[in-house]
C-alpha atoms as a PDB file:
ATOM      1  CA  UNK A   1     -16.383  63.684  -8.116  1.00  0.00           C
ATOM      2  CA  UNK A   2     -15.278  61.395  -5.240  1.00  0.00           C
ATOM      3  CA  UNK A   3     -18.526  59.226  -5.684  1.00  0.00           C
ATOM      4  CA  UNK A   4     -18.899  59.015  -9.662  1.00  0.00           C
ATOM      5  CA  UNK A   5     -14.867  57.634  -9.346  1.00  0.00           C
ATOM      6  CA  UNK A   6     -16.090  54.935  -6.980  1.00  0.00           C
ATOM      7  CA  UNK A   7     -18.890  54.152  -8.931  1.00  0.00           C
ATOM      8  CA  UNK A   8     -17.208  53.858 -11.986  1.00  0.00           C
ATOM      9  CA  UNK A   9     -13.778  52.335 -10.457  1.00  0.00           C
ATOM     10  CA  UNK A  10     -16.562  49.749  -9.151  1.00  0.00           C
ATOM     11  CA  UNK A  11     -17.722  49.029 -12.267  1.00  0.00           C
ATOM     12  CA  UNK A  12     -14.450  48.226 -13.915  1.00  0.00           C
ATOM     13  CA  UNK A  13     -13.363  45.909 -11.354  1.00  0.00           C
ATOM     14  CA  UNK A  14     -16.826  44.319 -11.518  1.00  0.00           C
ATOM     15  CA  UNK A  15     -16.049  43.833 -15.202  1.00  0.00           C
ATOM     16  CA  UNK A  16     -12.603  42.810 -14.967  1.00  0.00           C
ATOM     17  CA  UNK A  17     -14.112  39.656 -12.332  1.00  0.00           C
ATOM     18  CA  UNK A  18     -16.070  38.824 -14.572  1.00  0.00           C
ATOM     19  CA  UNK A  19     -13.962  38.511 -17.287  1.00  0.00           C
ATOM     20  CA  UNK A  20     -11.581  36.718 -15.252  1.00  0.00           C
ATOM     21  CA  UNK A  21     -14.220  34.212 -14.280  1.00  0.00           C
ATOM     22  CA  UNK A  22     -14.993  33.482 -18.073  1.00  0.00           C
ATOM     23  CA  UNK A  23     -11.323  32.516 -18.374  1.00  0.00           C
ATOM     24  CA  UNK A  24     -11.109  30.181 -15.776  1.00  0.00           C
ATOM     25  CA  UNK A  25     -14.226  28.484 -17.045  1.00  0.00           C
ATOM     26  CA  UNK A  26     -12.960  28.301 -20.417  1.00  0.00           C
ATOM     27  CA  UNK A  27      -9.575  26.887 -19.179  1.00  0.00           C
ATOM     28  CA  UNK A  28      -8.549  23.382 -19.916  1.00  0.00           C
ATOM     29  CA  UNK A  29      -8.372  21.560 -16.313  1.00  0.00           C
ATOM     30  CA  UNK A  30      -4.500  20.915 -14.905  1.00  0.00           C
ATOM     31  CA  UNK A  31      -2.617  18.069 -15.989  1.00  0.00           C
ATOM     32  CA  UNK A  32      -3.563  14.757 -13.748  1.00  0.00           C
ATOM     33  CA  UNK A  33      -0.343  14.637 -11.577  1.00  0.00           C
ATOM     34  CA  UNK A  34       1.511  11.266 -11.995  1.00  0.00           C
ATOM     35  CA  UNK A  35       1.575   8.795  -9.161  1.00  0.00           C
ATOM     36  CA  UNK A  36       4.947   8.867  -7.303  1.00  0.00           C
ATOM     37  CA  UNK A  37       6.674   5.110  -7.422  1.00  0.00           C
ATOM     38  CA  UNK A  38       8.116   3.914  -4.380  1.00  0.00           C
ATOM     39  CA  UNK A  39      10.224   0.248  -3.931  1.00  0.00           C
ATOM     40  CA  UNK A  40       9.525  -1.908  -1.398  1.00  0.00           C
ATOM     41  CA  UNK A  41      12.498  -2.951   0.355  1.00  0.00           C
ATOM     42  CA  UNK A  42      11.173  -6.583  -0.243  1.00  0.00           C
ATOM     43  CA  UNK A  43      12.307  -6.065  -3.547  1.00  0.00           C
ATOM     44  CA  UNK A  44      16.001  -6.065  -3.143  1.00  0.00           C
ATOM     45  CA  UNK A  45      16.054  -9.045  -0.088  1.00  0.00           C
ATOM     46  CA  UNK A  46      13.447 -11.326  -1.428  1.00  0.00           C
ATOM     47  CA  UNK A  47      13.652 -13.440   2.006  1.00  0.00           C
ATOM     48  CA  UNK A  48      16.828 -14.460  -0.325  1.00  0.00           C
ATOM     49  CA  UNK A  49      19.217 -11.593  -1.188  1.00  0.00           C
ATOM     50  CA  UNK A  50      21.072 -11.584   2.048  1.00  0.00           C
ATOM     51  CA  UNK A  51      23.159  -9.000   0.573  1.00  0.00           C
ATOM     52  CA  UNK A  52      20.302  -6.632   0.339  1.00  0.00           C
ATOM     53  CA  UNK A  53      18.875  -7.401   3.383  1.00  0.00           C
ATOM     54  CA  UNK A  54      20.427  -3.949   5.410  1.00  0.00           C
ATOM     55  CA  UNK A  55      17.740  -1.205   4.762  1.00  0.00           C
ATOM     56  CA  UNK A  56      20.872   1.002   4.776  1.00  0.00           C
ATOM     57  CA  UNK A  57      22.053  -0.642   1.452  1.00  0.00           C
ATOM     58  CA  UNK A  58      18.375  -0.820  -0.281  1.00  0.00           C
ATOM     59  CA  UNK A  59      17.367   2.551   0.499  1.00  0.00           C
ATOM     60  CA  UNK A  60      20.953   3.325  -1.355  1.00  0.00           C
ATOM     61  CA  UNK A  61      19.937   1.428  -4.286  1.00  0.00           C
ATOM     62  CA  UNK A  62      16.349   3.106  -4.607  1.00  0.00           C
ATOM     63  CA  UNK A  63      17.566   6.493  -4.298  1.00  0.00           C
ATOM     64  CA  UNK A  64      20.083   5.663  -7.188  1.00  0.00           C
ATOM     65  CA  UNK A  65      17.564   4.108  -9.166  1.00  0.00           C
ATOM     66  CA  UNK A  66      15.384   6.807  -8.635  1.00  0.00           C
ATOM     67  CA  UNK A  67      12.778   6.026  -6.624  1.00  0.00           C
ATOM     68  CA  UNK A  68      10.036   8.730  -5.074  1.00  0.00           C
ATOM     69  CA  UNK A  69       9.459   6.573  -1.794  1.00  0.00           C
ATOM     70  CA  UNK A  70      10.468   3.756   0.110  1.00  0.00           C
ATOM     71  CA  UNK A  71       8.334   1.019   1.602  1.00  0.00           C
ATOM     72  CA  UNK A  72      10.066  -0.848   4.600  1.00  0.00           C
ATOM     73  CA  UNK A  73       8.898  -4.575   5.440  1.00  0.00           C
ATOM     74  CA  UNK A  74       9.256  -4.681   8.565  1.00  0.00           C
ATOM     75  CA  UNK A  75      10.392  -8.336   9.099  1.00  0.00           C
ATOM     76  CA  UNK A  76      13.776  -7.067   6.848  1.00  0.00           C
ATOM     77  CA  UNK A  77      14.729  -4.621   9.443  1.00  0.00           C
ATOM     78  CA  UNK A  78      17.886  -5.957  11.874  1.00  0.00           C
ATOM     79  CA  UNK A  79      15.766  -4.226  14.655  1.00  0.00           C
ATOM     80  CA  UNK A  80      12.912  -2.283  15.848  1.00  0.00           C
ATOM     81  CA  UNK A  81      14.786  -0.356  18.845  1.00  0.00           C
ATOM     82  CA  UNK A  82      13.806   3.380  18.097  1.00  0.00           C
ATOM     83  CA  UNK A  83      17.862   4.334  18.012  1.00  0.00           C
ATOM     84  CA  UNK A  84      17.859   2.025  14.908  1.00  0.00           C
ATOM     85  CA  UNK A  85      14.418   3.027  13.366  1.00  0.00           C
ATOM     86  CA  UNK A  86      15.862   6.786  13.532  1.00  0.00           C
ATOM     87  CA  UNK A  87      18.570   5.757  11.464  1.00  0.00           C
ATOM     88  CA  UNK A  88      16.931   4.667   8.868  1.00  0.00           C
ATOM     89  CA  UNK A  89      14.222   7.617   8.860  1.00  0.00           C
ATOM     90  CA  UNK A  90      17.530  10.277   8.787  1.00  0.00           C
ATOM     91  CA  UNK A  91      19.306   8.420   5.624  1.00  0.00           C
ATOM     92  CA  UNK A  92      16.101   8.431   3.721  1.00  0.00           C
ATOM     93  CA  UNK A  93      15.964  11.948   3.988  1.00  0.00           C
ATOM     94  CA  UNK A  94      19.094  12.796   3.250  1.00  0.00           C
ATOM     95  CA  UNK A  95      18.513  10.405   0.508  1.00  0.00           C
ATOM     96  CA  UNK A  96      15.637  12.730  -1.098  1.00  0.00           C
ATOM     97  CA  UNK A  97      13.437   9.357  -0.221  1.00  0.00           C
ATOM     98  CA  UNK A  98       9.507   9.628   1.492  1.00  0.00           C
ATOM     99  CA  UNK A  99       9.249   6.698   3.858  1.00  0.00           C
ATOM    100  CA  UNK A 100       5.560   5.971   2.678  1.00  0.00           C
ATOM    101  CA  UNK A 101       4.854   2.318   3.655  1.00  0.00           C
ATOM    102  CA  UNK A 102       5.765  -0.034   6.867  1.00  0.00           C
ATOM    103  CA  UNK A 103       4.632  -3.605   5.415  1.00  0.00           C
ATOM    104  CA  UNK A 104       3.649  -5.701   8.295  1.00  0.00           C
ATOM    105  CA  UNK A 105       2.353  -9.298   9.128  1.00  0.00           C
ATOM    106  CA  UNK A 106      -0.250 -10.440  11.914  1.00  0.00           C
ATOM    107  CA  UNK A 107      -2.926 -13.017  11.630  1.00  0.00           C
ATOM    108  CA  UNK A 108      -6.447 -13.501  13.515  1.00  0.00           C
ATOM    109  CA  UNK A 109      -7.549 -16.912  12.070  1.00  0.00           C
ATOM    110  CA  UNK A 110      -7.677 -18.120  15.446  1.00  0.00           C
ATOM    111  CA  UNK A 111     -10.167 -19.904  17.813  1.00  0.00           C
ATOM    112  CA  UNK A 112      -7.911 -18.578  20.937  1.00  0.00           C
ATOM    113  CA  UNK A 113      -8.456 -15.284  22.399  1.00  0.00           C
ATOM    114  CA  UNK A 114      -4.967 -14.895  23.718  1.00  0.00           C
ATOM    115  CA  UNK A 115      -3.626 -15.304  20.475  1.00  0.00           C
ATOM    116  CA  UNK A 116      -5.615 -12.980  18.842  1.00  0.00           C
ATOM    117  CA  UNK A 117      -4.916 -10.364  21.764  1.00  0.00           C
ATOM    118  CA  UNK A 118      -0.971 -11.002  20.953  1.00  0.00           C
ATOM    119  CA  UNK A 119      -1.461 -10.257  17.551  1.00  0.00           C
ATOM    120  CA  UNK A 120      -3.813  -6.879  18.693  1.00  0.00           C
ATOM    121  CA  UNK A 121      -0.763  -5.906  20.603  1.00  0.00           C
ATOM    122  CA  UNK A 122       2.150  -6.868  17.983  1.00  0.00           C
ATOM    123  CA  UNK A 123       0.130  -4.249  15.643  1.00  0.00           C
ATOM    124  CA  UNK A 124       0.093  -1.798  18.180  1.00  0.00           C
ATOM    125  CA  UNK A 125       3.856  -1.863  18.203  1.00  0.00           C
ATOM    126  CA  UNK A 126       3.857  -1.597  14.453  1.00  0.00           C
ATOM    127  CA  UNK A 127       1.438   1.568  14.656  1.00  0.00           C
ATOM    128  CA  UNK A 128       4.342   3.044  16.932  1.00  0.00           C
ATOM    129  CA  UNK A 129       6.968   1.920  14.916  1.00  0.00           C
ATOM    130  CA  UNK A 130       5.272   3.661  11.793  1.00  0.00           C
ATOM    131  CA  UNK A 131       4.632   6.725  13.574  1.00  0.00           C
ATOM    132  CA  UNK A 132       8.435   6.821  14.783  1.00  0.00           C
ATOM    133  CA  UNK A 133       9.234   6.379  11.085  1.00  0.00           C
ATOM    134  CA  UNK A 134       6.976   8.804  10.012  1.00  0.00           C
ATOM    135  CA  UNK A 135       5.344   6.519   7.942  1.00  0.00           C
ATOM    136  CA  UNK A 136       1.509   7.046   6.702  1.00  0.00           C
ATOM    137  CA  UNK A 137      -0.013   3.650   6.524  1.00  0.00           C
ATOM    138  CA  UNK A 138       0.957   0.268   7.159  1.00  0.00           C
ATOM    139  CA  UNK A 139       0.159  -3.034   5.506  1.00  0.00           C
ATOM    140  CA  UNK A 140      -2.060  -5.507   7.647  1.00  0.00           C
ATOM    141  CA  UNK A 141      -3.470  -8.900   6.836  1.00  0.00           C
ATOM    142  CA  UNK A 142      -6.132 -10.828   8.146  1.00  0.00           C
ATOM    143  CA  UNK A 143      -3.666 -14.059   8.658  1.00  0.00           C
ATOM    144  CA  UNK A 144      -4.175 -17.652   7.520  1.00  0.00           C
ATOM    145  CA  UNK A 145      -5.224 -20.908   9.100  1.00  0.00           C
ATOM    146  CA  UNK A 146      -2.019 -22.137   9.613  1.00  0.00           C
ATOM    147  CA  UNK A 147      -3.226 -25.681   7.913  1.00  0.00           C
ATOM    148  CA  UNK A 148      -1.065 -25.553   4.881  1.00  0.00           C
ATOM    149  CA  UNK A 149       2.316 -27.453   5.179  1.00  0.00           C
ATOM    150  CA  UNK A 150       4.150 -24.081   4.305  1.00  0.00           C
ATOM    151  CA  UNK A 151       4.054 -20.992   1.813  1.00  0.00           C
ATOM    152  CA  UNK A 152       4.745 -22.976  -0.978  1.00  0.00           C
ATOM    153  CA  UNK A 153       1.833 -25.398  -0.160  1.00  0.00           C
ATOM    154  CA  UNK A 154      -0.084 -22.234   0.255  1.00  0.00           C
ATOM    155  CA  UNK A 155       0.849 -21.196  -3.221  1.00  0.00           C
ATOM    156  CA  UNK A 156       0.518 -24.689  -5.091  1.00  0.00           C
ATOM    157  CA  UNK A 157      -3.314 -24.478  -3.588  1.00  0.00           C
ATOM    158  CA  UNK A 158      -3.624 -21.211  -5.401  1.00  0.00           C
ATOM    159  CA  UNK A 159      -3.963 -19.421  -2.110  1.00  0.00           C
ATOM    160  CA  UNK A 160      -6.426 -21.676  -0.719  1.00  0.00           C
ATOM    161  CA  UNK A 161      -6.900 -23.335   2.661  1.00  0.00           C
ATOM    162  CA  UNK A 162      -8.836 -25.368   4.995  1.00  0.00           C
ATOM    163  CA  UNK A 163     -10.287 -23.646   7.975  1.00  0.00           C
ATOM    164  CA  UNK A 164      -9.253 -25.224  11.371  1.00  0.00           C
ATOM    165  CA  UNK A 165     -11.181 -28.406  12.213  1.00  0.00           C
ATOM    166  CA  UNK A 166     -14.591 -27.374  14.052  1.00  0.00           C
ATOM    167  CA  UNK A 167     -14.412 -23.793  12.572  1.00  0.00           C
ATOM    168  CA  UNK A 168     -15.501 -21.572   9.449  1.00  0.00           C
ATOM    169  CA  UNK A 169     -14.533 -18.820   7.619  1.00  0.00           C
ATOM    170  CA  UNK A 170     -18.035 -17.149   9.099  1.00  0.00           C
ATOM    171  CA  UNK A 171     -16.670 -17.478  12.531  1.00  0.00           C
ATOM    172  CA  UNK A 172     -13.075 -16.120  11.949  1.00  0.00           C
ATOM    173  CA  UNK A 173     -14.876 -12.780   9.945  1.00  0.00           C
ATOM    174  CA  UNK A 174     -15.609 -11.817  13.389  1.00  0.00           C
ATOM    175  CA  UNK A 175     -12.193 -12.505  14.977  1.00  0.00           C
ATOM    176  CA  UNK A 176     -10.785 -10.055  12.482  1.00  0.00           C
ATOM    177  CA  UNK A 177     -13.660  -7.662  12.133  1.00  0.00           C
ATOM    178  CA  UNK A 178     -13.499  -7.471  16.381  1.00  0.00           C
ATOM    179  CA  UNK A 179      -9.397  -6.990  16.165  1.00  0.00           C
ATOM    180  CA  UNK A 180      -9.336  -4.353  13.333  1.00  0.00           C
ATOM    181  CA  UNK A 181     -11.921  -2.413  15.596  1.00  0.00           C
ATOM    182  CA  UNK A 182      -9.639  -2.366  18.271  1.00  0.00           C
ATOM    183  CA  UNK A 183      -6.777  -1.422  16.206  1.00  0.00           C
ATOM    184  CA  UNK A 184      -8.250   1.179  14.269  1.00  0.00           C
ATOM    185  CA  UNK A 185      -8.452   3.542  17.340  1.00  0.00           C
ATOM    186  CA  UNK A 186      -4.592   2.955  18.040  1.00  0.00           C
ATOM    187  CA  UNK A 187      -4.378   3.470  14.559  1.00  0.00           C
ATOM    188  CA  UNK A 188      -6.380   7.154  14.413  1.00  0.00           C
ATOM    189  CA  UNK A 189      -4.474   8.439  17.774  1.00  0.00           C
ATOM    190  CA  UNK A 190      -1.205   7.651  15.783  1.00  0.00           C
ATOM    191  CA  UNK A 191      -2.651   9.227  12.592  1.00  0.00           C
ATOM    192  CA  UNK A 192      -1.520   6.018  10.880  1.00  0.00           C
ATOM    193  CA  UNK A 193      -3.762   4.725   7.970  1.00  0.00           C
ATOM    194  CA  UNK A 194      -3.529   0.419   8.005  1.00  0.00           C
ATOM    195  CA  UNK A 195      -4.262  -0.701   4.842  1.00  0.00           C
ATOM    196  CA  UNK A 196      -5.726  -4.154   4.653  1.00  0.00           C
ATOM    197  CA  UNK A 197      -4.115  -6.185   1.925  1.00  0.00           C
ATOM    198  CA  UNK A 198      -5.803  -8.813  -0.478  1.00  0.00           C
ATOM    199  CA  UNK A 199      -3.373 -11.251   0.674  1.00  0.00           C
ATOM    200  CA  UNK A 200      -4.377 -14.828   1.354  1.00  0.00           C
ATOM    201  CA  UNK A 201      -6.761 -16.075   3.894  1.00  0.00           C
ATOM    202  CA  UNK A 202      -9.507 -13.422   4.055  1.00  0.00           C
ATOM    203  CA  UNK A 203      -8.118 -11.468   1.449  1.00  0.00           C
ATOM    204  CA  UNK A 204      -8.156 -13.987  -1.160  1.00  0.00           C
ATOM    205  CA  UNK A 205     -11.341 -12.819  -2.504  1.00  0.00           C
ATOM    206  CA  UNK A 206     -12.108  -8.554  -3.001  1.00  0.00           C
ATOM    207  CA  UNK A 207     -15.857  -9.296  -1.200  1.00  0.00           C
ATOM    208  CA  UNK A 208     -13.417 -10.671   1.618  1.00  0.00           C
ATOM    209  CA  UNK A 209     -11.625  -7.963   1.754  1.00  0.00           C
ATOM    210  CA  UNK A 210     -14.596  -5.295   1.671  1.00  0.00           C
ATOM    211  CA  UNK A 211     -16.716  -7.239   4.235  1.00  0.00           C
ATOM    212  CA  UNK A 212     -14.153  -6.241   7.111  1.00  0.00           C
ATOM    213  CA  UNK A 213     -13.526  -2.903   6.021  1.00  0.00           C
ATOM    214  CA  UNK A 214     -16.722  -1.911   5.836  1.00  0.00           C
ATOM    215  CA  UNK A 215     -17.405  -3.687   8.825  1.00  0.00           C
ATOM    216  CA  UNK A 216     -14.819  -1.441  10.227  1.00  0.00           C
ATOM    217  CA  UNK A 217     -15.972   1.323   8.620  1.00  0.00           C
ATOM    218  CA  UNK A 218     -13.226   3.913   9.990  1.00  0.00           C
ATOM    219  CA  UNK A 219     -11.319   6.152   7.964  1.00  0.00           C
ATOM    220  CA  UNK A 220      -8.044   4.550   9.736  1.00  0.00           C
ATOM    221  CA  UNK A 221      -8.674   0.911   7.439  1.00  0.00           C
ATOM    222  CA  UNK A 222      -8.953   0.926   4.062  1.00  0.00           C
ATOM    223  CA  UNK A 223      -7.112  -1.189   1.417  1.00  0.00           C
ATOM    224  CA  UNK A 224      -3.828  -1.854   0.659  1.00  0.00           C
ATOM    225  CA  UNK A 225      -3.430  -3.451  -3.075  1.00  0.00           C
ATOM    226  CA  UNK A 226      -1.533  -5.823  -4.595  1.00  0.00           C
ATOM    227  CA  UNK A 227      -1.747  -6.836  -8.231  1.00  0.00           C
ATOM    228  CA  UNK A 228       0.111 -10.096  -7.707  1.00  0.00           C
ATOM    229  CA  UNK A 229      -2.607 -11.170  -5.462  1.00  0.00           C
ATOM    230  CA  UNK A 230      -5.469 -12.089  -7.610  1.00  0.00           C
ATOM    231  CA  UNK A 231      -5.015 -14.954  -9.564  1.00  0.00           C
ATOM    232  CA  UNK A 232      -7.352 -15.774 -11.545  1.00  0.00           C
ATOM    233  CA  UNK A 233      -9.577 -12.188 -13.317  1.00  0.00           C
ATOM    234  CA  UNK A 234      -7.199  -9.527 -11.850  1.00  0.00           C
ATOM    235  CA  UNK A 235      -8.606  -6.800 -13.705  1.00  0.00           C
ATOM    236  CA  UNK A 236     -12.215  -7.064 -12.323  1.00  0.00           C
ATOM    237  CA  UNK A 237     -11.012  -7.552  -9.342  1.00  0.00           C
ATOM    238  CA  UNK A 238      -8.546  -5.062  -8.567  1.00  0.00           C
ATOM    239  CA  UNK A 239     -11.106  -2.415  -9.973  1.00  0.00           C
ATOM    240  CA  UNK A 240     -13.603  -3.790  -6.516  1.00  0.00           C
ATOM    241  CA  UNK A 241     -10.900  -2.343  -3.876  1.00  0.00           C
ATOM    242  CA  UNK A 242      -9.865   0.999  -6.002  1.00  0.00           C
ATOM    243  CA  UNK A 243     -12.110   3.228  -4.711  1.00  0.00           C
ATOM    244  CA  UNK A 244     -10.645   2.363  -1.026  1.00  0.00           C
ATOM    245  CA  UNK A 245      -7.137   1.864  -1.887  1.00  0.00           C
ATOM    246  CA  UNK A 246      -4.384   3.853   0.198  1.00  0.00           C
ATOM    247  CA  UNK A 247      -1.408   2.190  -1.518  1.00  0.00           C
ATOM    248  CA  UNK A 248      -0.818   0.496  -4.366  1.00  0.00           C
ATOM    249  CA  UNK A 249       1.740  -2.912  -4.496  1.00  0.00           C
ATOM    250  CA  UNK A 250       3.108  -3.448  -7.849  1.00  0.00           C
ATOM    251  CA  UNK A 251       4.210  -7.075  -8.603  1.00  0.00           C
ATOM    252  CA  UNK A 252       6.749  -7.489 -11.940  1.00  0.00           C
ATOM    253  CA  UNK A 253       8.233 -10.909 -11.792  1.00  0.00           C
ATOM    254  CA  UNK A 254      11.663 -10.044 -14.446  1.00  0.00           C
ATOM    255  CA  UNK A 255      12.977 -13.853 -15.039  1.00  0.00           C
ATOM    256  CA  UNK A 256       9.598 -15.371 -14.176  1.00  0.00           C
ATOM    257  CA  UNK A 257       8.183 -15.883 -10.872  1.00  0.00           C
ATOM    258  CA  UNK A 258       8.939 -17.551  -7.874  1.00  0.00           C
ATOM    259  CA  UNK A 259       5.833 -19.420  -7.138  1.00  0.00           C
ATOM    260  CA  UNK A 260       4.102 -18.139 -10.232  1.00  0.00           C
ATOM    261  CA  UNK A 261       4.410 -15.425 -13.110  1.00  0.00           C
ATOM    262  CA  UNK A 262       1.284 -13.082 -13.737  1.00  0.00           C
ATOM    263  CA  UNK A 263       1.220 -11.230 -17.033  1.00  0.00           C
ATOM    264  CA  UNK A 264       0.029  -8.130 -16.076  1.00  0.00           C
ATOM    265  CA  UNK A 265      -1.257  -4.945 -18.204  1.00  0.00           C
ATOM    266  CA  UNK A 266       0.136  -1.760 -16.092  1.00  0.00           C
ATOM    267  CA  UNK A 267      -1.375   0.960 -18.473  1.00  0.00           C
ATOM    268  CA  UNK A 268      -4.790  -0.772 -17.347  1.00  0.00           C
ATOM    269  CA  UNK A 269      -4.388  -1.127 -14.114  1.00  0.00           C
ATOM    270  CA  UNK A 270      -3.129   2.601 -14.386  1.00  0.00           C
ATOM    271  CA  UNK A 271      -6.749   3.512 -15.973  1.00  0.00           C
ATOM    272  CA  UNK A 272      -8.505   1.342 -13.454  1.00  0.00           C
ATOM    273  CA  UNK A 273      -6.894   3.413 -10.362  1.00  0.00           C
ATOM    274  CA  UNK A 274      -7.202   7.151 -12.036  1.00  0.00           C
ATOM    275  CA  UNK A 275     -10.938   6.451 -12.709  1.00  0.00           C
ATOM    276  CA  UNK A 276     -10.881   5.454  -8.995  1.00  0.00           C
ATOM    277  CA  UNK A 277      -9.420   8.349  -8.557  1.00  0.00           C
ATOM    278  CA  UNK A 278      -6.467   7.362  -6.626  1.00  0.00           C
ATOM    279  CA  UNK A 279      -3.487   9.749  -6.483  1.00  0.00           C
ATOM    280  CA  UNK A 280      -1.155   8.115  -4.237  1.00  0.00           C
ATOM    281  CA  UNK A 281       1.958   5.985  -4.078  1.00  0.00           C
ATOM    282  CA  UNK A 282       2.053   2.739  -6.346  1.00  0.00           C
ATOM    283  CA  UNK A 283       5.153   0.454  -4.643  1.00  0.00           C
ATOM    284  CA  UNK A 284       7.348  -2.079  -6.466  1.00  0.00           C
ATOM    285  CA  UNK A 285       7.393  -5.483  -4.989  1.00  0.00           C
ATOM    286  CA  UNK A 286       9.872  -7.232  -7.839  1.00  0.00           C
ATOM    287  CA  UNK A 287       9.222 -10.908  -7.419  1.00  0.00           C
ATOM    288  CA  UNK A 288      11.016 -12.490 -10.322  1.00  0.00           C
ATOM    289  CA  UNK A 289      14.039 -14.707 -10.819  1.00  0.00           C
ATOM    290  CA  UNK A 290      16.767 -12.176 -12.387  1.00  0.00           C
ATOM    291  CA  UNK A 291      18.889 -10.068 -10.140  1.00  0.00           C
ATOM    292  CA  UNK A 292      17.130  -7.310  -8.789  1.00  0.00           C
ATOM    293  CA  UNK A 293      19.661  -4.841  -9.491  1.00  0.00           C
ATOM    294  CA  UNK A 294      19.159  -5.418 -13.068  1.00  0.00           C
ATOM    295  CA  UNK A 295      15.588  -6.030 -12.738  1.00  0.00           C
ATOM    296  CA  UNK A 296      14.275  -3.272 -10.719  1.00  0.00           C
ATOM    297  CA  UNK A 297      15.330  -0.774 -13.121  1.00  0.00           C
ATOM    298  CA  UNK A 298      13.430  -2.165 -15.834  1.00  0.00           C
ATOM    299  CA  UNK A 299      10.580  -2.333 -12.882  1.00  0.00           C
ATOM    300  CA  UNK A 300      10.670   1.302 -12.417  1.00  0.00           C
ATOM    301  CA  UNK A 301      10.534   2.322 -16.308  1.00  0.00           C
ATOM    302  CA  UNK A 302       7.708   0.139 -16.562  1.00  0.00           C
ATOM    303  CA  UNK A 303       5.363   1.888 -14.006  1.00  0.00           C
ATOM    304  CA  UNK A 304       6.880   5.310 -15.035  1.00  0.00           C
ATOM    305  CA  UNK A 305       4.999   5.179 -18.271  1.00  0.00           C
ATOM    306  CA  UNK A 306       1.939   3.523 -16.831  1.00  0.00           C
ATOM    307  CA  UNK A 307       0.723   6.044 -13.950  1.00  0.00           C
ATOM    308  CA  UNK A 308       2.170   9.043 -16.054  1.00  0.00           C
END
């Protein structure tokens, strides 16, 4: 009696896996999950606002607003002393806020070794900084020449400059390639992903921006990008660097720009990044005219309904 109930207790449970296994095959697949939207804290300060400079103040706006995440630029914050940096890591948790980007600046377009070491080492402190933060990834760049008259030079050349006298682009993909080398085993020991942004000088073009990561090729760089960046054929462009992007930097330019207005179509960048398959934070760098306060809002809505 004791066997013929095993066997036929066996059977039953045998049948009812196999059922269930028909079900789950004939089940429509999940929901995609919609991207989380974070602000940048550039947003609010626009090198302008100085009103919205405090991080204090923007991550009180975003969380209002409501924001998933938070990216911090790092050249907003007051100070980088690790009393000040826990400050702003406590109120954006009480805040309901993930601190998911530390936007940073550094540059390797140069011929001098010592320069390039300082910028090595200015990283390094913005690895630590992010890891004190909690903060994923950060936002690197590969620099400029430093032979436009300013930014807005920069921008009237459509992003375009002169190498150095006596030196090429060729040369300087090694400068960076060599740095980012470095930096991406400070960057794995921190757990810290740096995201290389298409962002002037090297990153003008998506091939410039591939060349060093695959260079690279660690896990610890990969792409950060930014729709405002590409200038002329976005759309062909940003859909290069999907497949390796780590964060995504929204432009909207509300009031028209400030050194130039791109009319971009979010629901197809939105398709671009899902066939990617990238599931993870797009971040709103408003970089219009009207009041950002007013603007932002209308910023957020916008992305809501693209990456739902």
């Amino acid at each position: 009696m004791n066997r013929r109930r095993f066997l036929a207790s066996s059977a039953a449970a045998s049948a009812a896996s196999m059922v269930s296994l028909h079900a789950q095959e004939a089940a429509p697949p999940p929901p995609a999950r919609p991207n989380r939207i974070g602000v940048s804290s550039y947003s609010f300060w626009g090198f302008n606002r100085q009103d919205l400079r405090p991080i204090d103040i923007c991550l009180e706006h975003a969380a209002r607003m409501g924001f998933d995440g938070f990216e911090v630029l790092q050249r907003q914050l007051a100070s980088t002393d690790r009393a000040e940096l826990m400050k702003i890591k406590r109120r954006a948790f009480l805040l309901g806020l993930d601190l998911m980007g530390y936007s940073t600046h550094q540059g390797f377009l140069s011929p001098d070794p010592a320069k390039r070491e300082e910028n090595v080492v200015h990283t390094i402190n913005c690895l630590e900084q992010a890891y004190q933060l909690g903060i994923p990834t950060i936002r690197v760049n590969s620099g400029t020449w430093g032979t436009s008259k300013d930014f807005n030079d920069l921008m009237a050349n459509r992003g375009q400059e002169k190498p150095l006298e006596g030196h090429t682009e060729e040369e300087a993909y090694g400068w960076v390639i060599d740095a980012y080398g470095k930096l991406a085993v400070q960057a794995e020991k921190r757990g810290i992903v740096m995201g290389l942004e298409n962002h002037w000088g090297l990153g003008r073009t998506p091939e410039g921006v591939k060349r060093v990561v695959d260079a690279v090729n660690s896990p610890w760089l990969r792409v950060t990008l930014d729709t405002g960046n590409f200038l002329e054929d976005p759309y062909d462009r940003l859909k290069q660097l999907a497949p390796d992007t780590v964060l995504l930097q929204a432009k909207t330019y509300h009031g028209g720009g400030v050194w130039y207005t791109l009319d971009l179509d979010y629901p197809r960048i939105a398709r671009i990044m899902k066939d990617a398959g990238f599931t993870g934070y797009v971040s709103l760098e408003f970089e219009g005219k009207e009041d950002p306060l007013t603007a932002i809002p209308k910023s957020l809505e916008t992305l809501r309904k693209a990456f739902a």
